[in-house]
C-alpha atoms as a PDB file:
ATOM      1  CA  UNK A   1      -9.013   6.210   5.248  1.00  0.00           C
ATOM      2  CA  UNK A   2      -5.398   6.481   6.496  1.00  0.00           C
ATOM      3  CA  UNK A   3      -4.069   5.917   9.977  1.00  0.00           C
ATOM      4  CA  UNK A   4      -1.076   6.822  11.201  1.00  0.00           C
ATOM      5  CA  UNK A   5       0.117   4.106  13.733  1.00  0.00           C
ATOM      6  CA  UNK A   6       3.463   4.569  16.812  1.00  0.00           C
ATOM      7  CA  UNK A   7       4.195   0.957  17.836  1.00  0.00           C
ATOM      8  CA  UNK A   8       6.072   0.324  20.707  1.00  0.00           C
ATOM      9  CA  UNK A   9       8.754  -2.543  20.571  1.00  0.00           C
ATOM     10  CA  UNK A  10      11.728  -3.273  22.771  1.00  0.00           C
ATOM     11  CA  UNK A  11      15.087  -1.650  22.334  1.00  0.00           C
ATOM     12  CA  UNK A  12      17.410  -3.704  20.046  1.00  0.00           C
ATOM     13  CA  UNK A  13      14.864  -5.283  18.170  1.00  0.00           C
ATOM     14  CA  UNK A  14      16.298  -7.309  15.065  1.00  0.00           C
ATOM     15  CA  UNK A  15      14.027  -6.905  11.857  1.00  0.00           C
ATOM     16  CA  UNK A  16      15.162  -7.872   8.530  1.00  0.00           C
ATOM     17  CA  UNK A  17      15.261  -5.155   5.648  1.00  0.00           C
ATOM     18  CA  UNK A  18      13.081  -6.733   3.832  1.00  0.00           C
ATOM     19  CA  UNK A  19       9.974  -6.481   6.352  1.00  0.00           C
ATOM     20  CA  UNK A  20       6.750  -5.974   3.724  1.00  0.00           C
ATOM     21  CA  UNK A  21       5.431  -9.330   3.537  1.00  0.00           C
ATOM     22  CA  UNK A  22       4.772  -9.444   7.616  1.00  0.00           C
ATOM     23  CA  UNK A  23       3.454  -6.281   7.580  1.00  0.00           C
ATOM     24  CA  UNK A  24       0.627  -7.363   5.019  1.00  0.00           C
ATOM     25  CA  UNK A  25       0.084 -10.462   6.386  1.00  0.00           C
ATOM     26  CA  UNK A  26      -0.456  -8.477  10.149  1.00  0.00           C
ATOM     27  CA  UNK A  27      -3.066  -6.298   8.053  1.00  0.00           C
ATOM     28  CA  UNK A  28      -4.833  -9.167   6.626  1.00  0.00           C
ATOM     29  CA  UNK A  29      -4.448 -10.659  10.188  1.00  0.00           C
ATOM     30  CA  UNK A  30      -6.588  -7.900  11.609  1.00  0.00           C
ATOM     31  CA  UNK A  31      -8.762  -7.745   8.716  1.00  0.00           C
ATOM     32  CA  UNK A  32      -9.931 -11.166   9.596  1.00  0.00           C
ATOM     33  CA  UNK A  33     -11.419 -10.346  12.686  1.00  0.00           C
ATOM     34  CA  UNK A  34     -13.574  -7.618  11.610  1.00  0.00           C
ATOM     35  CA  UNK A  35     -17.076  -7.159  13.010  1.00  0.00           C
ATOM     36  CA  UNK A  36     -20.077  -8.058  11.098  1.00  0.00           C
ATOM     37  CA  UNK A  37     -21.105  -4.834   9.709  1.00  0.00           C
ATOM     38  CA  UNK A  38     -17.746  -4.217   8.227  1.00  0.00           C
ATOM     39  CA  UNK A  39     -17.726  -8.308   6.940  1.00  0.00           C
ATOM     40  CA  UNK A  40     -21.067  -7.399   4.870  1.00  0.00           C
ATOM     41  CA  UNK A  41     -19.605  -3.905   3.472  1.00  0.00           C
ATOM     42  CA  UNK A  42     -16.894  -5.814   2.250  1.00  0.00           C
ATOM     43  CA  UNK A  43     -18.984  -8.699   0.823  1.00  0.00           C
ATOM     44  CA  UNK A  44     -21.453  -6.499  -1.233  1.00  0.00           C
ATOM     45  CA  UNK A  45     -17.950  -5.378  -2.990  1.00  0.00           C
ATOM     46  CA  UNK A  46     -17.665  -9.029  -3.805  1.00  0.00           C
ATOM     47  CA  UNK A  47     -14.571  -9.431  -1.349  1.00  0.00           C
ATOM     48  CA  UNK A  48     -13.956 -11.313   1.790  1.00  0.00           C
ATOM     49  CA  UNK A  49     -11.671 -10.534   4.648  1.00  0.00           C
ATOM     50  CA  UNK A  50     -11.579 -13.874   5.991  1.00  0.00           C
ATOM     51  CA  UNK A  51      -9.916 -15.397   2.352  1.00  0.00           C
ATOM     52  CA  UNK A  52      -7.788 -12.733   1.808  1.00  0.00           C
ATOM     53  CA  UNK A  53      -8.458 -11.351  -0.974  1.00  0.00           C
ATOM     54  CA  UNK A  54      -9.958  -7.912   0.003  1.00  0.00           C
ATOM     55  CA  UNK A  55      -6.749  -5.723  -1.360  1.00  0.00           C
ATOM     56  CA  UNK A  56      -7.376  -2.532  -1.508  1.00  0.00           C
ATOM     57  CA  UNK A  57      -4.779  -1.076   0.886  1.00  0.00           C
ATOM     58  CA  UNK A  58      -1.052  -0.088   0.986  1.00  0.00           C
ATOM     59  CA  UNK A  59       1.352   1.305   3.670  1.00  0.00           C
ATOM     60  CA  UNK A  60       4.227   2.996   4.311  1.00  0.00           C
ATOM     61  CA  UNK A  61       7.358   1.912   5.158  1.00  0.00           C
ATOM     62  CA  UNK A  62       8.309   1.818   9.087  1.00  0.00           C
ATOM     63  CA  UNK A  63       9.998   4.849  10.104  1.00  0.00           C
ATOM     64  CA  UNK A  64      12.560   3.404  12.690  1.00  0.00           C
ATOM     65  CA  UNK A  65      14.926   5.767  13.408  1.00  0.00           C
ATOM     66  CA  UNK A  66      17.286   5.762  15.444  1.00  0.00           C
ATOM     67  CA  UNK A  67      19.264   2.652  13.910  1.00  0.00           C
ATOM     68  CA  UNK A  68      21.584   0.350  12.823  1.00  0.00           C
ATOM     69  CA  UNK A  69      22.074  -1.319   9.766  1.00  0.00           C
ATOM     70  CA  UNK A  70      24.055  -4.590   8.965  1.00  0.00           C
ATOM     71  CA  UNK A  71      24.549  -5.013   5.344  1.00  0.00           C
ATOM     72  CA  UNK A  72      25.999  -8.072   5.402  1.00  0.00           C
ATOM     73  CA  UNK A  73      23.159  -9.851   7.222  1.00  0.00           C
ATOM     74  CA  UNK A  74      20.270  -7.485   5.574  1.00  0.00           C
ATOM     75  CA  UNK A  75      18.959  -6.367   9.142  1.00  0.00           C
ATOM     76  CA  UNK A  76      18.647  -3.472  10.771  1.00  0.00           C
ATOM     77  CA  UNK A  77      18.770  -3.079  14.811  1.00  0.00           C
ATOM     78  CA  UNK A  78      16.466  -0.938  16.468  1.00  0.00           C
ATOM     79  CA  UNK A  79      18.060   2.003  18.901  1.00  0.00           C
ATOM     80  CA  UNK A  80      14.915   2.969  20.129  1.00  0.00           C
ATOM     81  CA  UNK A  81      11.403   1.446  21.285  1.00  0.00           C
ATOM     82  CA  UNK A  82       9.325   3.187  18.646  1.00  0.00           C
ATOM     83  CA  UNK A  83       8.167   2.714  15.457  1.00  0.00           C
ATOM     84  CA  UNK A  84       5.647   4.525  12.939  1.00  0.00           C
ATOM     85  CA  UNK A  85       4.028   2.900  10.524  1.00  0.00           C
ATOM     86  CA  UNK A  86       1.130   4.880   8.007  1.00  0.00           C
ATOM     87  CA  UNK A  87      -1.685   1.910   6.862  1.00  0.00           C
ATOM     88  CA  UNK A  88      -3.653   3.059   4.043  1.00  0.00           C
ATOM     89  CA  UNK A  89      -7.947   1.481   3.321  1.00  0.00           C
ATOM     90  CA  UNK A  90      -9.766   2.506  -0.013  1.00  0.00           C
ATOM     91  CA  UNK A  91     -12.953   1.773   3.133  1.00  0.00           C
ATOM     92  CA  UNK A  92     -15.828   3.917   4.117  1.00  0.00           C
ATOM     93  CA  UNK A  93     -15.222   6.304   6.841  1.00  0.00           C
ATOM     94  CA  UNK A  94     -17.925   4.772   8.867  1.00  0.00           C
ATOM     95  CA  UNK A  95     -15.524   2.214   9.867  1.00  0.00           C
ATOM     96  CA  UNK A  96     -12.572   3.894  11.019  1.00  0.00           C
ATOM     97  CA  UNK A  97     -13.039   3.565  14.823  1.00  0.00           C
ATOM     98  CA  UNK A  98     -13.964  -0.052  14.327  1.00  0.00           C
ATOM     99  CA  UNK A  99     -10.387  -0.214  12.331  1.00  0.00           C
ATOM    100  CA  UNK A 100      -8.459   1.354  15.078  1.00  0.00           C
ATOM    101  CA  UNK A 101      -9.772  -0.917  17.117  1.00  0.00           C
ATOM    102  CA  UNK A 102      -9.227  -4.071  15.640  1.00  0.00           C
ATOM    103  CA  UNK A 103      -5.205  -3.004  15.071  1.00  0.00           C
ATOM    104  CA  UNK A 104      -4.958  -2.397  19.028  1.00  0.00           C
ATOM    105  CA  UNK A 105      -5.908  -5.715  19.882  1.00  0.00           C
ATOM    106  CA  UNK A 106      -3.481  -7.823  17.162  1.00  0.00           C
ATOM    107  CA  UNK A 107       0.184  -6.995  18.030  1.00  0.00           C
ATOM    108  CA  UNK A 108       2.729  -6.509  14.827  1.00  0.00           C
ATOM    109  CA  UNK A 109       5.304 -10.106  14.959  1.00  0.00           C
ATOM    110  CA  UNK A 110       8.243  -8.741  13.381  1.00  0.00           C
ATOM    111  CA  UNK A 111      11.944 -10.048  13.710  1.00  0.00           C
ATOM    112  CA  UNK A 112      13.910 -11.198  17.015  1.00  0.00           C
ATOM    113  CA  UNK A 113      14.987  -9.439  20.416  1.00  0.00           C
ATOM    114  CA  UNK A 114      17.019 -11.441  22.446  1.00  0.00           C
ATOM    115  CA  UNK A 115      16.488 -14.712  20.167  1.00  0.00           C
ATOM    116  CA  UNK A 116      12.663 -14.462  20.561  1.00  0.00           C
ATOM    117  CA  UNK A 117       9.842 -13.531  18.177  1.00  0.00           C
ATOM    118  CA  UNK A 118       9.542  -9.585  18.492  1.00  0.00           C
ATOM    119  CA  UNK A 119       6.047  -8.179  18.687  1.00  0.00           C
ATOM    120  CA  UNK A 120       5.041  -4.026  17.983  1.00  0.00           C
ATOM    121  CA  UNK A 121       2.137  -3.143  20.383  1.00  0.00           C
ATOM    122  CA  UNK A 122      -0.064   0.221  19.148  1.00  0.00           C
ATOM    123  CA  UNK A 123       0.321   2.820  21.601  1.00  0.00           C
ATOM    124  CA  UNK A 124      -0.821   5.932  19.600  1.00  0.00           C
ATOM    125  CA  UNK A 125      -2.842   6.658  16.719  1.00  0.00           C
ATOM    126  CA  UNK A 126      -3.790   9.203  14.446  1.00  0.00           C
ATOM    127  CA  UNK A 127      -6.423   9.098  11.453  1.00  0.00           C
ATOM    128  CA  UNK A 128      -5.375  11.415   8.503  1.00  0.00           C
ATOM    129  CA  UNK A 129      -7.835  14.377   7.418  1.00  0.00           C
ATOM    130  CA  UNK A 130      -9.321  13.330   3.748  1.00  0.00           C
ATOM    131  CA  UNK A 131      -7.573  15.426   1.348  1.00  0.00           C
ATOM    132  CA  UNK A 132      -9.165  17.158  -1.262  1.00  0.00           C
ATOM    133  CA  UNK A 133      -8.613  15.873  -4.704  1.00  0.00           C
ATOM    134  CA  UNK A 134      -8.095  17.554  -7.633  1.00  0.00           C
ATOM    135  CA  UNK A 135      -8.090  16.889 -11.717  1.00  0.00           C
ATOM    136  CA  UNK A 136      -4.453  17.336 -11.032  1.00  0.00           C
ATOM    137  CA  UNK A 137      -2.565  16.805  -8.137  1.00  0.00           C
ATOM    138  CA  UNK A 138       1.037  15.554  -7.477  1.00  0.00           C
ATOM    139  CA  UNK A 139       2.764  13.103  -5.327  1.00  0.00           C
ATOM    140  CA  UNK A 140       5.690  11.465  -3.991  1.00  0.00           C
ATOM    141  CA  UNK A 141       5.789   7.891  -4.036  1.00  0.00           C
ATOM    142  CA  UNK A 142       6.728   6.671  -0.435  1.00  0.00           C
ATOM    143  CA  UNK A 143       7.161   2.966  -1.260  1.00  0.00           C
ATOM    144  CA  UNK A 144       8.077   2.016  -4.826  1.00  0.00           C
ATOM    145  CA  UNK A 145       5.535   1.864  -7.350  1.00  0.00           C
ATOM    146  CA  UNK A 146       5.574  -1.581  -9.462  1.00  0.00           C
ATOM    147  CA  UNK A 147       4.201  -1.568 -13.165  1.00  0.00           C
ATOM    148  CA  UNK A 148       4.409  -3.649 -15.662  1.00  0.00           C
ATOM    149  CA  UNK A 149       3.738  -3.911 -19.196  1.00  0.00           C
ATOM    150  CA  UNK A 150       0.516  -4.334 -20.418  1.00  0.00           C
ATOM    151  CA  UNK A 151       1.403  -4.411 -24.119  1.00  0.00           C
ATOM    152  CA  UNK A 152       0.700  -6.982 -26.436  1.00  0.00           C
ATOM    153  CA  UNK A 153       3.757  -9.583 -27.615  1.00  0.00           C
ATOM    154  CA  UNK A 154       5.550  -8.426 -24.373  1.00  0.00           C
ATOM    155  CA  UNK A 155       6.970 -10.777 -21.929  1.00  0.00           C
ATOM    156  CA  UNK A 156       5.280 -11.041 -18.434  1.00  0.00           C
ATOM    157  CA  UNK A 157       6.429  -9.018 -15.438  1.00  0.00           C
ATOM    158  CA  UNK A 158       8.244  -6.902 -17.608  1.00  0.00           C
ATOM    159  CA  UNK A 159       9.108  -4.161 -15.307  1.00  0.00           C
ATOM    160  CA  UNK A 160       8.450  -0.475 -16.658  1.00  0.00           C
ATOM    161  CA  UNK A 161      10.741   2.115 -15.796  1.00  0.00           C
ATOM    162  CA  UNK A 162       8.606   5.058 -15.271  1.00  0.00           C
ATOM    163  CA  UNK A 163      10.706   7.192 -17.805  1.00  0.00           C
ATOM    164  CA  UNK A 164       9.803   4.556 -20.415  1.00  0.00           C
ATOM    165  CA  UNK A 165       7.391   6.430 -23.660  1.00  0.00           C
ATOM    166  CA  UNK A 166       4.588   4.004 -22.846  1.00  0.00           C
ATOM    167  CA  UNK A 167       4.999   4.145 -18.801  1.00  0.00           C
ATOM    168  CA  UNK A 168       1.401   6.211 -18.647  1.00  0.00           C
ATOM    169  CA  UNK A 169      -0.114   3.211 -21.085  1.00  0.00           C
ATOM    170  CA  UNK A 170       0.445   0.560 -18.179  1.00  0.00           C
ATOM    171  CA  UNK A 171       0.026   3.230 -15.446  1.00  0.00           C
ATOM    172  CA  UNK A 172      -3.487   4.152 -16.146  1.00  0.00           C
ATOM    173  CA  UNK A 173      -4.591   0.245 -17.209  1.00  0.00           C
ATOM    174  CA  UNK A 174      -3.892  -0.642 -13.585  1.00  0.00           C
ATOM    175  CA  UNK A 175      -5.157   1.922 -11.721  1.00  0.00           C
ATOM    176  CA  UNK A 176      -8.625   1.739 -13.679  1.00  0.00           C
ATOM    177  CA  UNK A 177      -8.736  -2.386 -13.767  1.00  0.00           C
ATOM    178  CA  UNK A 178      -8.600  -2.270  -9.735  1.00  0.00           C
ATOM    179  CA  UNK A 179     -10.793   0.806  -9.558  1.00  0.00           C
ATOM    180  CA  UNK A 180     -13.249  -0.999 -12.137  1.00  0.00           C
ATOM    181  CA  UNK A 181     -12.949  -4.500  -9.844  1.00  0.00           C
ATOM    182  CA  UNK A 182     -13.362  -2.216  -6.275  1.00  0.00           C
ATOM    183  CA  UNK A 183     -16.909  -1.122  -8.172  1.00  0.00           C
ATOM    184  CA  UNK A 184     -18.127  -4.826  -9.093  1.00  0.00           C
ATOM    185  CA  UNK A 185     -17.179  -3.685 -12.855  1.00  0.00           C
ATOM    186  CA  UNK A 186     -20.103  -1.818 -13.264  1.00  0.00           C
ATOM    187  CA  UNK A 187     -19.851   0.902 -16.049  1.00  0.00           C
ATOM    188  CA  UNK A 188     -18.051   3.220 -14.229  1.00  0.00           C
ATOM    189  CA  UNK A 189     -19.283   6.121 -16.826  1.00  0.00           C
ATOM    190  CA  UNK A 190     -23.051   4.883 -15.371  1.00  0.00           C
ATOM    191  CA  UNK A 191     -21.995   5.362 -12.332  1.00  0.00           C
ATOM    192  CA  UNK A 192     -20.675   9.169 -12.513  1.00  0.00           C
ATOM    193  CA  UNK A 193     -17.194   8.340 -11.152  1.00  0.00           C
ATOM    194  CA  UNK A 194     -15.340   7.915 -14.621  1.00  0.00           C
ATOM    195  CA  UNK A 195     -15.808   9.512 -17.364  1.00  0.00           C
ATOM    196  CA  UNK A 196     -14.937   8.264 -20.576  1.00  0.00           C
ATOM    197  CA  UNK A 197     -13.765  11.698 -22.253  1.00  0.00           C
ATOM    198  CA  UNK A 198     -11.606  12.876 -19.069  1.00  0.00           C
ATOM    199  CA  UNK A 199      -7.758  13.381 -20.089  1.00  0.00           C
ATOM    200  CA  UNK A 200      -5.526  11.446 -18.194  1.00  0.00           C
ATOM    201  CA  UNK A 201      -2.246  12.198 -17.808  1.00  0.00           C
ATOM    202  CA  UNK A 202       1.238  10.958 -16.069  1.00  0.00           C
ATOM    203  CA  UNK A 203       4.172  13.470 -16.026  1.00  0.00           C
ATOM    204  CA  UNK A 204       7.719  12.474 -14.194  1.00  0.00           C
ATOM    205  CA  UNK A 205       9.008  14.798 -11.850  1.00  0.00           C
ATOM    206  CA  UNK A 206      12.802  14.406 -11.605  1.00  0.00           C
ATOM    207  CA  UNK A 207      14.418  11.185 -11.447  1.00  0.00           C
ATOM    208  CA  UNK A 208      13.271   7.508 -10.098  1.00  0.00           C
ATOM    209  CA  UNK A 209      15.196   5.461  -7.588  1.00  0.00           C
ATOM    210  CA  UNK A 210      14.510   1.658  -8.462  1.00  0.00           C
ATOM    211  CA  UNK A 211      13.860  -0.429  -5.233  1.00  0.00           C
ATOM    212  CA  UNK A 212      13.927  -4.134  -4.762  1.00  0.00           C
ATOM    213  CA  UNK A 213      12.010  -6.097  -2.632  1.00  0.00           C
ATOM    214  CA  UNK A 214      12.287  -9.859  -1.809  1.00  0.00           C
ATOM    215  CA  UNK A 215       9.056 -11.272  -0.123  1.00  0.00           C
ATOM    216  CA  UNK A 216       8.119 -14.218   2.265  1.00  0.00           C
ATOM    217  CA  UNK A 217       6.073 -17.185   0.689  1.00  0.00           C
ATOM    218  CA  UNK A 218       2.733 -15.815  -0.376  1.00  0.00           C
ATOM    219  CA  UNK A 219      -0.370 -17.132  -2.163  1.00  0.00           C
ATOM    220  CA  UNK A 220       0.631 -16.039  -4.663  1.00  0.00           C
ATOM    221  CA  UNK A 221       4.011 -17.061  -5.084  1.00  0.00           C
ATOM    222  CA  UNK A 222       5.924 -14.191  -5.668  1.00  0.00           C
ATOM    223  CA  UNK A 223       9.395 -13.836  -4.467  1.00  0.00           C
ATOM    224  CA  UNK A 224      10.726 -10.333  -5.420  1.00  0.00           C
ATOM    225  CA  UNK A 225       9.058  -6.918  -6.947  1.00  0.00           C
ATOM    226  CA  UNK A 226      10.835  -4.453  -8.432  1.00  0.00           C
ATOM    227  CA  UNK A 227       9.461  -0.446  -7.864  1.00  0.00           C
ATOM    228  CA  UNK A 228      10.490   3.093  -7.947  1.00  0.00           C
ATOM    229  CA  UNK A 229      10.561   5.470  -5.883  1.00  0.00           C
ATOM    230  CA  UNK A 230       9.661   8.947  -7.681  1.00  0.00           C
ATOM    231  CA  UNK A 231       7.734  12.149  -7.450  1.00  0.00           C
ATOM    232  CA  UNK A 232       4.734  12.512 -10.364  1.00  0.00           C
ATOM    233  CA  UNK A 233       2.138  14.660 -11.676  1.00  0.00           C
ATOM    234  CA  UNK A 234      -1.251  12.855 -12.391  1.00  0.00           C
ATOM    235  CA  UNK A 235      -4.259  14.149 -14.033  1.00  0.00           C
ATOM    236  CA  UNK A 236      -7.323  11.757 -13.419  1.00  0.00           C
ATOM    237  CA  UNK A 237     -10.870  11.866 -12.871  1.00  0.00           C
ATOM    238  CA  UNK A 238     -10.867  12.823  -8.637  1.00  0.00           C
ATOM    239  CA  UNK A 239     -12.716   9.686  -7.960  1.00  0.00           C
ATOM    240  CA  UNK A 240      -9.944   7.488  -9.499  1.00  0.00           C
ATOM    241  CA  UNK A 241      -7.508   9.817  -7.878  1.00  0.00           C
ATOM    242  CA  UNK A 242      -8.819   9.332  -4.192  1.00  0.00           C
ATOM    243  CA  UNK A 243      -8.520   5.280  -5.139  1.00  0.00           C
ATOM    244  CA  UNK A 244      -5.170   5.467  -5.796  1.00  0.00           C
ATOM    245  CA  UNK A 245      -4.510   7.322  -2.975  1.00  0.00           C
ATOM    246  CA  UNK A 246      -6.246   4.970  -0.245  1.00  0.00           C
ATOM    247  CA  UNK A 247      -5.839   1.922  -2.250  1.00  0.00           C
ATOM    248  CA  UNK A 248      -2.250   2.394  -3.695  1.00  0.00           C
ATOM    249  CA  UNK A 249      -0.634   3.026  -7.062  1.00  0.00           C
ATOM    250  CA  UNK A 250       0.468   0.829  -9.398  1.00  0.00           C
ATOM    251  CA  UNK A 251       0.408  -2.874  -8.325  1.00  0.00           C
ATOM    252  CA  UNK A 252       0.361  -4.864  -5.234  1.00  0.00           C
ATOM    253  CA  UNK A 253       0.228  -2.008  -3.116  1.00  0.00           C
ATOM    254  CA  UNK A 254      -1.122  -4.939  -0.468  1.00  0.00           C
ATOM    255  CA  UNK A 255       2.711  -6.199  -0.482  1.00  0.00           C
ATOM    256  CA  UNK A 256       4.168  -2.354   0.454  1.00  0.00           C
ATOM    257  CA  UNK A 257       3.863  -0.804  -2.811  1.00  0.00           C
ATOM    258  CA  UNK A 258       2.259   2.580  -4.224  1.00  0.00           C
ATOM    259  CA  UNK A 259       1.855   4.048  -0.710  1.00  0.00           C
ATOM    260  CA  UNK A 260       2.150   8.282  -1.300  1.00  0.00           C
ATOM    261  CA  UNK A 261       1.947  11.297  -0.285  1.00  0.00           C
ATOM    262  CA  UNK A 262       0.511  14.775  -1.806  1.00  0.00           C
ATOM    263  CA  UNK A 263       3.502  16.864  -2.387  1.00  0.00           C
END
C-alpha cells in the first residue's frame, strides 16, 4: 500500500537537507503503536513492530516547495506551511485505514521554527490505486537506489554504479534475499510467486545522478549511503515486482532509499 500524506507545518520551518533518518524513525514511531490485529500479521512474518525490525517500507522525499536553501549550513527554510510526503508498506490492504490512522495521531518532529522543535501534523491523505504489474515494467527512481556488491573477494559496501557490467548481478540478489526473508524463506518456487526459470532482467535508461546521504545515529550504525537516482527497465516475476515497488529497491529503502514511480 502507498499513501500519499500533506503535512501541515509552520511557515519558516528550518529542516536540515539531510532529513531521512527522522522520517524513518517517525514511521517506525507509528509502527509501534499498531493495533493488535496488525501486531499478529506482522509477527506470523517473523517481524515485530515494537523492535524495529519490520522493514519493508520506503518513502519519498518531502516535496517542500516553495523554499530556501542555505548551502553553507545544509538547511533549507520552508516558504510555505505544507509539505507532501509519499510512505510506501509491502502490508496487506486490510490494514490501510488502520495505517492512516495511526499516522494522524503521531505528528512528524522535524527541524526548528523559531528555536523550537518543529512538528508536521497530517491534514490530508490519499491512498494510491494498486498498479498493475507487469513481466516488464519501468520506473523512475524517486530516492536513490543503494547497491552494493555482492561478489566474491570484493570489499564491503562497495558501491555499484548502476552502469557497472555486473550492476543486474547485485540488483536482483537483493531484491530476491528481502523478498525471500518477507516470505519466512520458504521456497518461493513452492509457493507460486517465483519461478525459478523466469528471465530477469535490468536495463538503464539514460544516465544516473549519484546522491549522498548522511544519516542520524541508527542501530545500525551507519553514517552515510551512497544512491542513484535513475530511470530503469526491469523484467521480474510480477510478484517480486509489486515487492519492490511497496517495499523499495535496492537496499535500505527503510532509511529513504528505492522509493519509485511507474514511468
Amino acid at each position: 500500500m502507498r499513501i500519499q500524506f500533506s503535512l501541515s507545518c509552520q511557515k519558516g520551518v528550518i529542516i536540515p537537507i539531510n532529513y531521512q533518518s527522522e522520517i524513518s524513525g517517525w514511521v517506525f514511531s507509528v509502527l509501534s503503536n499498531a493495533g493488535a490485529e496488525l501486531t499478529a500479521w506482522v509477527q506470523q512474518r517473523g517481524f515485530d513492530v515494537h523492535s524495529r525490525n519490520f522493514k519493508l517500507f520506503t518513502f519519498s522525499p518531502l516535496a517542500i516547495y516553495p523554499y530556501e536553501m542555505d548551502q553553507v549550513k545544509q538547511e533549507f527554510k520552508l516558504l510555505g506551511n505544507q509539505v507532501k510526503l509519499s510512505v510506501s508498506f509491502y502490508i496487506d490492504q486490510a490494514f490501510e485505514q488502520q495505517i492512516v490512522h495511526l499516522f494522524r495521531q503521531v505528528p512528524l518532529t522535524l527541524g526548528t521554527c523559531d528555536g523550537r522543535p518543529a512538528q508536521f501534523e497530517v491534514k490530508h491523505w490519499q491512498i494510491m490505486p494498486r498498479p498493475n504489474f507487469k513481466d516488464t515494467m519501468q520506473f523512475k527512481a524517486i530516492s536513490p537506489i543503494s547497491i552494493t556488491t555482492v561478489e566474491e573477494g570484493k570489499a564491503a559496501n562497495l558501491y555499484l554504479l548502476p552502469d557497472h557490467e555486473n550492476y543486474d548481478i547485485s540488483f536482483f540478489h537483493h531484491a530476491v534475499r528481502r523478498f525471500k526473508a518477507a516470505m519466512q524463506f520458504k521456497s518461493l518456487a513452492a509457493l507460486k510467486l517465483l519461478d525459478p526459470a523466469f528471465p530477469m532482467n535490468y536495463k538503464l535508461l539514460g544516465q544516473a545522478k549519484s546522491r549522498l546521504i548522511h544519516l542520524k545515529p541508527n542501530p545500525e550504525g551507519i553514517t552515510q549511503l551512497r544512491g542513484f537516482a535513475y530511470e530503469f527497465e526491469v523484467s521480474m516475476p510480477p510478484a517480486l515486482t509489486e515487492f519492490c515497488y511497496y517495499a523499495g529497491f535496492g537496499e535500505y529503502p527503510y532509511l529513504g532509499f528505492g522509493f519509485v514511480e511507474i514511468k
